[in-house]
PDB file of N, CA and C in Angstrom:
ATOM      1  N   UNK A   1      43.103 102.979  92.757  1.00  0.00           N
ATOM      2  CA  UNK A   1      41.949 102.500  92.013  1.00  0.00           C
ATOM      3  C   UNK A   1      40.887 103.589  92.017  1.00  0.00           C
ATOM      4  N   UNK A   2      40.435 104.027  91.255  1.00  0.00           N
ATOM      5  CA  UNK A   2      39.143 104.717  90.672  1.00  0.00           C
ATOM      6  C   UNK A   2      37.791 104.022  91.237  1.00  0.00           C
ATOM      7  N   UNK A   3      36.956 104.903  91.926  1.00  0.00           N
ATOM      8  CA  UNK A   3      35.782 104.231  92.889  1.00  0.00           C
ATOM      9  C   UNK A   3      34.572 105.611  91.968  1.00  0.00           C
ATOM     10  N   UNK A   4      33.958 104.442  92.391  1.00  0.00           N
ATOM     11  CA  UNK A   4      32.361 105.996  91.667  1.00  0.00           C
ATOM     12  C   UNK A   4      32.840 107.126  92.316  1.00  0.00           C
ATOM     13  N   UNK A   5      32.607 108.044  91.870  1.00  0.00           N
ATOM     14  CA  UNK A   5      32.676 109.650  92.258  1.00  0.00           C
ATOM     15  C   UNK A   5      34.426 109.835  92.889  1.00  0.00           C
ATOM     16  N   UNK A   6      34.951 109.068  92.763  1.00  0.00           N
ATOM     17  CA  UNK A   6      36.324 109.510  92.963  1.00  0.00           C
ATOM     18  C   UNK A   6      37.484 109.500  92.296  1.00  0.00           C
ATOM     19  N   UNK A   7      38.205 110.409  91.982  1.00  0.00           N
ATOM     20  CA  UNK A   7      39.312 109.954  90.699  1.00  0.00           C
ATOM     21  C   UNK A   7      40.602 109.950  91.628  1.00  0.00           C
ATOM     22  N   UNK A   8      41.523 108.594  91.255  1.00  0.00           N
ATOM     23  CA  UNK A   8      43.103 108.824  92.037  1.00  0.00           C
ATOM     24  C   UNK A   8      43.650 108.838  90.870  1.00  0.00           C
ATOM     25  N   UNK A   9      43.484 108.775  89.294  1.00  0.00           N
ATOM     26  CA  UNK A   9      44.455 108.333  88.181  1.00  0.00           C
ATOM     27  C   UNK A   9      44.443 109.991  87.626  1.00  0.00           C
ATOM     28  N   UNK A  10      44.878 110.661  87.335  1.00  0.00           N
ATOM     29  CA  UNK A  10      44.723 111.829  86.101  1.00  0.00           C
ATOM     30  C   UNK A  10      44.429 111.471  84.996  1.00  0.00           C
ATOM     31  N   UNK A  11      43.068 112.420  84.410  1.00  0.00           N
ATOM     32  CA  UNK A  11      42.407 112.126  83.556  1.00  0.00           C
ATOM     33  C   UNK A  11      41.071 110.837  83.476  1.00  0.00           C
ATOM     34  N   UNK A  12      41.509 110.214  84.540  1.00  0.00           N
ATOM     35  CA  UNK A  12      40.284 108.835  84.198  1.00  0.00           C
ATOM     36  C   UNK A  12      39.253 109.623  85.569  1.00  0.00           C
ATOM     37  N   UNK A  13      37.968 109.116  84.919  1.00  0.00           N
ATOM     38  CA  UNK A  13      37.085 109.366  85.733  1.00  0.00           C
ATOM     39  C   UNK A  13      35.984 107.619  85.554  1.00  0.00           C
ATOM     40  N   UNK A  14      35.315 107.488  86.892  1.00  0.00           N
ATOM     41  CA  UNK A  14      34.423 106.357  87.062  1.00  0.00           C
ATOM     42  C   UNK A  14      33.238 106.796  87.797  1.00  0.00           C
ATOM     43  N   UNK A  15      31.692 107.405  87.352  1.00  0.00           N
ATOM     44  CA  UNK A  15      30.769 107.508  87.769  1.00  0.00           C
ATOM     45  C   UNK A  15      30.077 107.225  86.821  1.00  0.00           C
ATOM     46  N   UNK A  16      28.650 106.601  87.767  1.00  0.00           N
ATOM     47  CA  UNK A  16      27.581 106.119  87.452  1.00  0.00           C
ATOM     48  C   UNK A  16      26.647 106.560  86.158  1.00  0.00           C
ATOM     49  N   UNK A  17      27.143 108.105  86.231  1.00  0.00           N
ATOM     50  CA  UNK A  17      26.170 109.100  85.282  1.00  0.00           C
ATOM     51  C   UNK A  17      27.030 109.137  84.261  1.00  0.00           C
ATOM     52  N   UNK A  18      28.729 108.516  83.830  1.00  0.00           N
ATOM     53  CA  UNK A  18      29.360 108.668  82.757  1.00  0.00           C
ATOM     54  C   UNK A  18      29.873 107.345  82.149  1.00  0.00           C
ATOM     55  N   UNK A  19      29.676 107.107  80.917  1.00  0.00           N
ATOM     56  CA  UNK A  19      30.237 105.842  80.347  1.00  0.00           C
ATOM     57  C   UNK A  19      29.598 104.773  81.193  1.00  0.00           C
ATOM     58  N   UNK A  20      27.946 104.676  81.438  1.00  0.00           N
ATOM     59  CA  UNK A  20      27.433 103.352  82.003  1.00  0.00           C
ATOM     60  C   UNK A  20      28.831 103.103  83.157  1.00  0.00           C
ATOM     61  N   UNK A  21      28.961 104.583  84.008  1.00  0.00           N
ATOM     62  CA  UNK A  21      29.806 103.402  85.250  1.00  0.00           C
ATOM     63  C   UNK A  21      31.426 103.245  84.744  1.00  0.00           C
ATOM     64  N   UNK A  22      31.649 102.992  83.583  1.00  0.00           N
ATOM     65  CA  UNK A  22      33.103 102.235  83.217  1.00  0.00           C
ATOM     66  C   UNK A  22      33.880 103.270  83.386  1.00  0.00           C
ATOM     67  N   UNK A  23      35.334 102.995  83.581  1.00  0.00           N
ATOM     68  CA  UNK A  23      35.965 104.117  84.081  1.00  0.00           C
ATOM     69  C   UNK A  23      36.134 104.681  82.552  1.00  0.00           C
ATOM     70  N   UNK A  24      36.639 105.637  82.401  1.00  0.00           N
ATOM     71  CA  UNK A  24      36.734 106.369  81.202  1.00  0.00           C
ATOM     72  C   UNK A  24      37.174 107.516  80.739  1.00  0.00           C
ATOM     73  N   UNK A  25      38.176 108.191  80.118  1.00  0.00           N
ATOM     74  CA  UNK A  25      39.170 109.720  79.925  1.00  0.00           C
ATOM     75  C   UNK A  25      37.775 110.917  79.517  1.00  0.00           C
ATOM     76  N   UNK A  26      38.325 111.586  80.810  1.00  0.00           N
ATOM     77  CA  UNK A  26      37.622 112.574  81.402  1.00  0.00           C
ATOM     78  C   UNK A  26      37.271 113.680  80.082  1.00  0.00           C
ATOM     79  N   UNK A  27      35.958 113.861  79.977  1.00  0.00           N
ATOM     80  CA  UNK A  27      35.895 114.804  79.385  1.00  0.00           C
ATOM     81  C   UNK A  27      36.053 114.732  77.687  1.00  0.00           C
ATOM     82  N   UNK A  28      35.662 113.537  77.512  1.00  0.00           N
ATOM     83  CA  UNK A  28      36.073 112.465  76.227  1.00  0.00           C
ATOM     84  C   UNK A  28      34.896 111.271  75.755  1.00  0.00           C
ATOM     85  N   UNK A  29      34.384 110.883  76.768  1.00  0.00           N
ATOM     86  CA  UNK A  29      33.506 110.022  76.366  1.00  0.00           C
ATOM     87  C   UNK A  29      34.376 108.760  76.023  1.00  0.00           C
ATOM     88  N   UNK A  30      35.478 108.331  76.073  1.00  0.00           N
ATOM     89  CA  UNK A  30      36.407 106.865  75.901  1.00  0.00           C
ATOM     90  C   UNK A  30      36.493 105.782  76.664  1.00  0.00           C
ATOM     91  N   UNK A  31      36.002 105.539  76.609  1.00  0.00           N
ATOM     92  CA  UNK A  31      36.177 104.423  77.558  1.00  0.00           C
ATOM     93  C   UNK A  31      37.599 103.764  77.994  1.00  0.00           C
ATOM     94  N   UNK A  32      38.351 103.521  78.737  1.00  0.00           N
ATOM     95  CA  UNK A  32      40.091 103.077  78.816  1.00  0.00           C
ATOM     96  C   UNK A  32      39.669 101.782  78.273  1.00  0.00           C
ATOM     97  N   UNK A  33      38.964 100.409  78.166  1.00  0.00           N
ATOM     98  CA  UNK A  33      38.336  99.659  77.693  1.00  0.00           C
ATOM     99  C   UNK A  33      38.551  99.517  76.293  1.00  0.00           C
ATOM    100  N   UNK A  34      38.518 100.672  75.398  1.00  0.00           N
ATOM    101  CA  UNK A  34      38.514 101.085  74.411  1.00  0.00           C
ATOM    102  C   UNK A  34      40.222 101.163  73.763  1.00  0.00           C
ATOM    103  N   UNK A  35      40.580 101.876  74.822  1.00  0.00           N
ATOM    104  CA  UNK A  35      42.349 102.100  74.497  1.00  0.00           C
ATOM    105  C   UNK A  35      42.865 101.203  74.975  1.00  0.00           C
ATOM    106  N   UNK A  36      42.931 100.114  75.556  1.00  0.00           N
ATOM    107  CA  UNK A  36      43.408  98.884  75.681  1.00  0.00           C
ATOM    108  C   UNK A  36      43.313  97.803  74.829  1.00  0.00           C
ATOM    109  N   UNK A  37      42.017  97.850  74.305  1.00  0.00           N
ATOM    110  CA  UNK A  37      41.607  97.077  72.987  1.00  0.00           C
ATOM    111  C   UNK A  37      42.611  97.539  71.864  1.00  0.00           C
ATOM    112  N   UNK A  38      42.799  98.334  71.747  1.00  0.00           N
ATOM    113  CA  UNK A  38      43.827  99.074  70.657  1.00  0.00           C
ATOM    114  C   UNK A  38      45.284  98.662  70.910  1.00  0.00           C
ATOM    115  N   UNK A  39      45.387  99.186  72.461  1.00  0.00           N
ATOM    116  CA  UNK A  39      46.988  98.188  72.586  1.00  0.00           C
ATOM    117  C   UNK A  39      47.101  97.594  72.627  1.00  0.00           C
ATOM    118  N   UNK A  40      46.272  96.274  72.776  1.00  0.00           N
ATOM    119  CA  UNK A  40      46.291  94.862  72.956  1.00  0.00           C
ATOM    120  C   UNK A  40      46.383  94.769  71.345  1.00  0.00           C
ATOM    121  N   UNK A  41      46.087  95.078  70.476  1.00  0.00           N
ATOM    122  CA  UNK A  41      45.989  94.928  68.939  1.00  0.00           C
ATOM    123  C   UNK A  41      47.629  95.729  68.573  1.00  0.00           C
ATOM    124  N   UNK A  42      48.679  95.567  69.493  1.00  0.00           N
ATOM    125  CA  UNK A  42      49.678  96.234  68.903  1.00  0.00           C
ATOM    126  C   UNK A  42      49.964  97.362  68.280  1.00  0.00           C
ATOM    127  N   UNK A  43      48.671  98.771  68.810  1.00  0.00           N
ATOM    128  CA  UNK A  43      48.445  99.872  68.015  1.00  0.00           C
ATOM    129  C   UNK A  43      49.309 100.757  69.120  1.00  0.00           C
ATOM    130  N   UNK A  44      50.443 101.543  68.626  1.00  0.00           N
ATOM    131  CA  UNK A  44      51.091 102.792  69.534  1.00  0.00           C
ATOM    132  C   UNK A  44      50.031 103.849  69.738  1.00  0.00           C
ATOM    133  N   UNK A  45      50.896 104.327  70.626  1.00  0.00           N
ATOM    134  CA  UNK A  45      50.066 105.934  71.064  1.00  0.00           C
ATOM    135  C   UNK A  45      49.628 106.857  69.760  1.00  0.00           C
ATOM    136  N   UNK A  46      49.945 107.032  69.012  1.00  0.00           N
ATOM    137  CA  UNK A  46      49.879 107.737  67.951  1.00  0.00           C
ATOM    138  C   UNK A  46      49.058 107.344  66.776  1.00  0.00           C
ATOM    139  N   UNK A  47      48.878 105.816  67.418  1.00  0.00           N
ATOM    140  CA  UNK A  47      47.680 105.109  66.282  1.00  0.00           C
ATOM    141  C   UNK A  47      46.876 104.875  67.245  1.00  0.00           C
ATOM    142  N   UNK A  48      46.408 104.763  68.608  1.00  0.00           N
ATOM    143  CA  UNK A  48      45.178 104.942  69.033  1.00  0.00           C
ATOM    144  C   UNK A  48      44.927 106.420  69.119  1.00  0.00           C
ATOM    145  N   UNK A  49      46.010 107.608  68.826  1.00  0.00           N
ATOM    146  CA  UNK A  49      45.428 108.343  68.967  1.00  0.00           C
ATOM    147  C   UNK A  49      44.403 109.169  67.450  1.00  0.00           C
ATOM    148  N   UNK A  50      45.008 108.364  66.354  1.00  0.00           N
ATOM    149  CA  UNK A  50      44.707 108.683  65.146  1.00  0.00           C
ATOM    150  C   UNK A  50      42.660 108.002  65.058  1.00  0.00           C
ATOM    151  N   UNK A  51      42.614 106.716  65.627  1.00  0.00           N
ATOM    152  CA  UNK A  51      41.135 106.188  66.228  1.00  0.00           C
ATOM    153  C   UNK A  51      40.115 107.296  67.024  1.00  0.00           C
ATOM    154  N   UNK A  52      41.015 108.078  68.028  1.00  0.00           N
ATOM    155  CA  UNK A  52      40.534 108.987  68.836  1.00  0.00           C
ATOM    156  C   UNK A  52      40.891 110.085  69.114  1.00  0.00           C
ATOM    157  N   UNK A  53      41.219 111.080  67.995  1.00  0.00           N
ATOM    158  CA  UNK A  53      42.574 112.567  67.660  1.00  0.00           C
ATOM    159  C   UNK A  53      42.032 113.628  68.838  1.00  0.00           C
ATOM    160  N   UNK A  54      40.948 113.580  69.471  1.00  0.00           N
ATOM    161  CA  UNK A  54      40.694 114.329  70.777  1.00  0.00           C
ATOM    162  C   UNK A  54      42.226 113.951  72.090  1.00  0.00           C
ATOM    163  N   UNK A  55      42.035 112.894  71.801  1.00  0.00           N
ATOM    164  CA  UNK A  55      43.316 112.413  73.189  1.00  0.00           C
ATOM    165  C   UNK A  55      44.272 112.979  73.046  1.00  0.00           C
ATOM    166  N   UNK A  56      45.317 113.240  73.876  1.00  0.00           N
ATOM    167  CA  UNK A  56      46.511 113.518  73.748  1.00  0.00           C
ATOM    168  C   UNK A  56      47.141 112.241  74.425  1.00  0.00           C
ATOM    169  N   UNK A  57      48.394 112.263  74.321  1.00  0.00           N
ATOM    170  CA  UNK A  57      49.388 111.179  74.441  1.00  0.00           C
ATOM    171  C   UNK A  57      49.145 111.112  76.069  1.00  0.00           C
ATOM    172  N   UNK A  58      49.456 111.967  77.171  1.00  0.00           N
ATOM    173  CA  UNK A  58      48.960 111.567  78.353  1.00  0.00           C
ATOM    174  C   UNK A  58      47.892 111.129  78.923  1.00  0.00           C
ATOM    175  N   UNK A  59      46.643 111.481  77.938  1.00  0.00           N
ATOM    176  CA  UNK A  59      45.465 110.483  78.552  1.00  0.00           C
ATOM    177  C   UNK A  59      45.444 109.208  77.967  1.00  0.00           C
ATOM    178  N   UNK A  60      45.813 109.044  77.050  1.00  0.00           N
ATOM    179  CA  UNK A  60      46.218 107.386  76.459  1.00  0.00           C
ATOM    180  C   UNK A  60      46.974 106.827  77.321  1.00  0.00           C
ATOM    181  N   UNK A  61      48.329 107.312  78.095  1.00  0.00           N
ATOM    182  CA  UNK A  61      49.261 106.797  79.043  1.00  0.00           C
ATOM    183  C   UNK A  61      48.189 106.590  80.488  1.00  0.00           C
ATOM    184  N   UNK A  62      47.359 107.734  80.713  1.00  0.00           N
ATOM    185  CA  UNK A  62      46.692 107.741  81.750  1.00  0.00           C
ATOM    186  C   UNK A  62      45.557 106.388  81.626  1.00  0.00           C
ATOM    187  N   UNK A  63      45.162 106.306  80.589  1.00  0.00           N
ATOM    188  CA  UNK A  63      44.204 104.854  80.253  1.00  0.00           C
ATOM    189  C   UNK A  63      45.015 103.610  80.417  1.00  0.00           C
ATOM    190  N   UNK A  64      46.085 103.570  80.215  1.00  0.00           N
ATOM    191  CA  UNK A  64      46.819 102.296  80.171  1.00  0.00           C
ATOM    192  C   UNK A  64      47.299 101.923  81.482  1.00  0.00           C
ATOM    193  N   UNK A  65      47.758 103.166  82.156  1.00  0.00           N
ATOM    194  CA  UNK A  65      48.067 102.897  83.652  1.00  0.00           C
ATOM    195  C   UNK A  65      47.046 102.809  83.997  1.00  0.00           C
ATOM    196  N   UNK A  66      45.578 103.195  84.181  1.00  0.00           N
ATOM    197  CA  UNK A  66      44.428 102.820  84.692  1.00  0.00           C
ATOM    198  C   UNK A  66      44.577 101.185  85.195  1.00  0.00           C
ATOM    199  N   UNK A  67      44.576 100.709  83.872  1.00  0.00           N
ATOM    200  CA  UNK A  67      44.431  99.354  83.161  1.00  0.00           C
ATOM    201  C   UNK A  67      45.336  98.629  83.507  1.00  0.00           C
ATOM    202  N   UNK A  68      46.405  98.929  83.641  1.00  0.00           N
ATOM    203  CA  UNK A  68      47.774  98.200  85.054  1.00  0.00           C
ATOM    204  C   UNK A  68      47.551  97.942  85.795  1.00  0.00           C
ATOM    205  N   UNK A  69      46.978  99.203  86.757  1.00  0.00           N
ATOM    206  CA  UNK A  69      46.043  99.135  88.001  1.00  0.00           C
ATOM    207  C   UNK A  69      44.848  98.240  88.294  1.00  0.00           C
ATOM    208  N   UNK A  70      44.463  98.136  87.282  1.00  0.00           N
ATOM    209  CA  UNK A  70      43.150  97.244  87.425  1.00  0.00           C
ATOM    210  C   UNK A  70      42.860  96.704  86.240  1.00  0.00           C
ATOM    211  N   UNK A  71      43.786  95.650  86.020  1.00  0.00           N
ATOM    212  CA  UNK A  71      43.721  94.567  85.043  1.00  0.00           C
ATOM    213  C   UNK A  71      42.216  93.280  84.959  1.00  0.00           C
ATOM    214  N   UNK A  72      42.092  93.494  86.586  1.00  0.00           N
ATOM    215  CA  UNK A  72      40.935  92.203  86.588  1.00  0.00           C
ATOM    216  C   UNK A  72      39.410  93.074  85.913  1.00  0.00           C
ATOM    217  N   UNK A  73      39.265  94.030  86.251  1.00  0.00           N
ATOM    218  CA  UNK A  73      38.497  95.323  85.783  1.00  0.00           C
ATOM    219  C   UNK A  73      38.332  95.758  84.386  1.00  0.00           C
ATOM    220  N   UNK A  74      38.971  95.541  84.110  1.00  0.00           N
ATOM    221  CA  UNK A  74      39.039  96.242  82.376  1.00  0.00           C
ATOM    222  C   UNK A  74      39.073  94.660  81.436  1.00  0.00           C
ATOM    223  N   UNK A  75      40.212  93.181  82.167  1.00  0.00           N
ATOM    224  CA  UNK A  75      39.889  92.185  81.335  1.00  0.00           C
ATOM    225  C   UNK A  75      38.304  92.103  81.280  1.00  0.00           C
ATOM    226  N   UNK A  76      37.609  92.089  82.635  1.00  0.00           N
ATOM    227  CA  UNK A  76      35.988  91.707  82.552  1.00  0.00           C
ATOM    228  C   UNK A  76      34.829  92.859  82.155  1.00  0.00           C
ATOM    229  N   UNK A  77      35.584  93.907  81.358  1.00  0.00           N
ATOM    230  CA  UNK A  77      34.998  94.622  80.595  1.00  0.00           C
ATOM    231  C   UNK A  77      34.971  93.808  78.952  1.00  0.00           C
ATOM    232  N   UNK A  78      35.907  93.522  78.695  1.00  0.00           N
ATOM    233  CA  UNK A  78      36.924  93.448  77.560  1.00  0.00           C
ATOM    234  C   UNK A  78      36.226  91.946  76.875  1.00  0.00           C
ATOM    235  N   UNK A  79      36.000  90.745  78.009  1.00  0.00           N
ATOM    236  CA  UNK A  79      35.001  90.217  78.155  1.00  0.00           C
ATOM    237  C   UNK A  79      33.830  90.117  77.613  1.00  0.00           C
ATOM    238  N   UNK A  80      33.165  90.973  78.576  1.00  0.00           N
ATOM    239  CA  UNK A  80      31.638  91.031  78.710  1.00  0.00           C
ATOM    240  C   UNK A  80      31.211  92.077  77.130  1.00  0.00           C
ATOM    241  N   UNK A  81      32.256  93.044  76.406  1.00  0.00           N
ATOM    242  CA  UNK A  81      31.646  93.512  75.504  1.00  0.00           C
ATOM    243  C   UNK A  81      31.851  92.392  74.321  1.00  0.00           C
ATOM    244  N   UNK A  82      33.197  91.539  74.274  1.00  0.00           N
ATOM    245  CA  UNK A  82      33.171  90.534  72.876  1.00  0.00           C
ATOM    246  C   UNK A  82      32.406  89.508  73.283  1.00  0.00           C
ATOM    247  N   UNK A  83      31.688  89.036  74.088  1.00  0.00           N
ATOM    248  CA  UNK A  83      30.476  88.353  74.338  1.00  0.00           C
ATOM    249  C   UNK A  83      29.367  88.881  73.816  1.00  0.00           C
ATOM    250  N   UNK A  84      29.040  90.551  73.716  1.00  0.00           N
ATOM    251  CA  UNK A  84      27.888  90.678  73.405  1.00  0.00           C
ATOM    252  C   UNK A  84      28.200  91.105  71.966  1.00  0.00           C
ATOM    253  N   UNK A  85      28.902  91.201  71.407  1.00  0.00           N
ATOM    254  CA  UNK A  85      29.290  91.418  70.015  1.00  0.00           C
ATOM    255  C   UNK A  85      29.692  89.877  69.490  1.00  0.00           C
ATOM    256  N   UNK A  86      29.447  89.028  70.373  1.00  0.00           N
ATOM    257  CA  UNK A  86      29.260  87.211  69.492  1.00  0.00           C
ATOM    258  C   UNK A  86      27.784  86.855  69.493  1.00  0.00           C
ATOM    259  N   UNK A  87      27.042  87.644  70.755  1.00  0.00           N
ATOM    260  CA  UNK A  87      25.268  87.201  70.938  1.00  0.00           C
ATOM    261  C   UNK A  87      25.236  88.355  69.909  1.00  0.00           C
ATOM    262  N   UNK A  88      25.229  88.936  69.509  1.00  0.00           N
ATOM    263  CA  UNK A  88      24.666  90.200  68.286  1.00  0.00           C
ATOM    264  C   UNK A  88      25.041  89.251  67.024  1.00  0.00           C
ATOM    265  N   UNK A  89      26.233  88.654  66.581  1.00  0.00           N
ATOM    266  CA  UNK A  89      26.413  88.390  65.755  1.00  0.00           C
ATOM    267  C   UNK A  89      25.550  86.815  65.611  1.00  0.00           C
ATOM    268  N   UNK A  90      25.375  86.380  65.883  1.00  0.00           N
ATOM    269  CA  UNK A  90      24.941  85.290  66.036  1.00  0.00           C
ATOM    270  C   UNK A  90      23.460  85.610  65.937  1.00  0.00           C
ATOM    271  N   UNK A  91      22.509  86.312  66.521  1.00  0.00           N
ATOM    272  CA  UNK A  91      21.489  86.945  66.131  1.00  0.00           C
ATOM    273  C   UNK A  91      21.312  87.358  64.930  1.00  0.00           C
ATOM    274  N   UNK A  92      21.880  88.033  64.467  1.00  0.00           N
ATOM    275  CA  UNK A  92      22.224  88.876  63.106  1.00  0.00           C
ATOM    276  C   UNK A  92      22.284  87.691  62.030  1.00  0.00           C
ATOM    277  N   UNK A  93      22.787  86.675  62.145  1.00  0.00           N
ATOM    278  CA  UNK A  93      23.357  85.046  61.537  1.00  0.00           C
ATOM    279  C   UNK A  93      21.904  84.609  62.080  1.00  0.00           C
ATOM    280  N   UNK A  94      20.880  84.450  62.687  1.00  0.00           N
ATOM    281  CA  UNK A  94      20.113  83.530  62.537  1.00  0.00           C
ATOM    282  C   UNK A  94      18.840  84.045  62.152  1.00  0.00           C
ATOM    283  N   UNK A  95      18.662  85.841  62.136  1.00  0.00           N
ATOM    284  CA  UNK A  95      18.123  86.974  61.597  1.00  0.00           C
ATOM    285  C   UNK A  95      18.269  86.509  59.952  1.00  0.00           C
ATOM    286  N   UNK A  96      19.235  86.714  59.539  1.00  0.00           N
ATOM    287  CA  UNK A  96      19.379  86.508  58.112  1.00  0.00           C
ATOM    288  C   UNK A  96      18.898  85.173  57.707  1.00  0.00           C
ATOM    289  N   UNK A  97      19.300  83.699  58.128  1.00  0.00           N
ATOM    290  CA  UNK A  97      18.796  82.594  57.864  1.00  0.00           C
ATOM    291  C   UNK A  97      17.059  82.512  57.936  1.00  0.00           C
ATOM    292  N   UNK A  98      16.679  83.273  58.697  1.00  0.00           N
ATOM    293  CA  UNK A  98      15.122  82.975  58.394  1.00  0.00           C
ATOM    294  C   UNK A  98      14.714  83.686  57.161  1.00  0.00           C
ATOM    295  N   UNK A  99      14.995  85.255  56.997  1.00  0.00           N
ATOM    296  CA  UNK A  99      14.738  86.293  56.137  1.00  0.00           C
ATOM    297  C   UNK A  99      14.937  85.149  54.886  1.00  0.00           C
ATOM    298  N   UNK A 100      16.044  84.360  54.324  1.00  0.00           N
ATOM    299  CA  UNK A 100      16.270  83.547  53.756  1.00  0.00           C
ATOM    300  C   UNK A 100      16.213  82.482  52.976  1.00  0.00           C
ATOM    301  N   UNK A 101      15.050  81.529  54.445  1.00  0.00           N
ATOM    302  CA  UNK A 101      14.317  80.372  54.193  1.00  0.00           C
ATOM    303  C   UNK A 101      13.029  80.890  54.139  1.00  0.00           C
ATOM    304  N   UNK A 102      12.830  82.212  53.738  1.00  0.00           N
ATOM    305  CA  UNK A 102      11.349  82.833  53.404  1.00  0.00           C
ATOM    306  C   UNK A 102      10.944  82.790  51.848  1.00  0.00           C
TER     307      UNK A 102
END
């Protein structure tokens, strides 16, 4: 498992000063969060890598084994961001209804 300031996975890194904390492919700015969302959507290596053409095929493998490793970790990422992309939308939906009834 990946701890702040320490990497055991190749390629994933998890500190405080990168990606808000989330673990994430080194030197990339990706969040593994990100490439799981993609495989969970039935997208191969070659189509998350077409989303993100910086990666190569081993840091995509390296994100997914992350994400093996720490399934409870990345679901309550996975979580906590389509929660705030339902409070945005829903804002956005009650944003427009006033603009509306103006």
């Amino acid at each position: 498992m990946a701890t702040a300031g320490k990497v055991t996975h190749a390629h994933i890194v998890k500190r405080p000063d990168y990606c808000s904390g989330k673990a994430a492919i080194d030197h990339t700015r990706v969040r593994v969060m990100n490439v799981v969302f993609l495989h969970k959507q039935g997208k191969t290596t070659a189509e998350i890598q077409e989303t993100y053409p910086d990666l190569t095929p081993a840091q995509v493998y390296a994100a997914l084994a992350y994400y093996y490793d720490n399934p409870e970790e990345i679901e309550a990422e996975l979580r906590a961001d389509e929660a705030a992309a339902e409070r945005y939308e829903q804002e956005r939906a009650e944003a427009m209804a006033r603009r509306s009834a103006k």
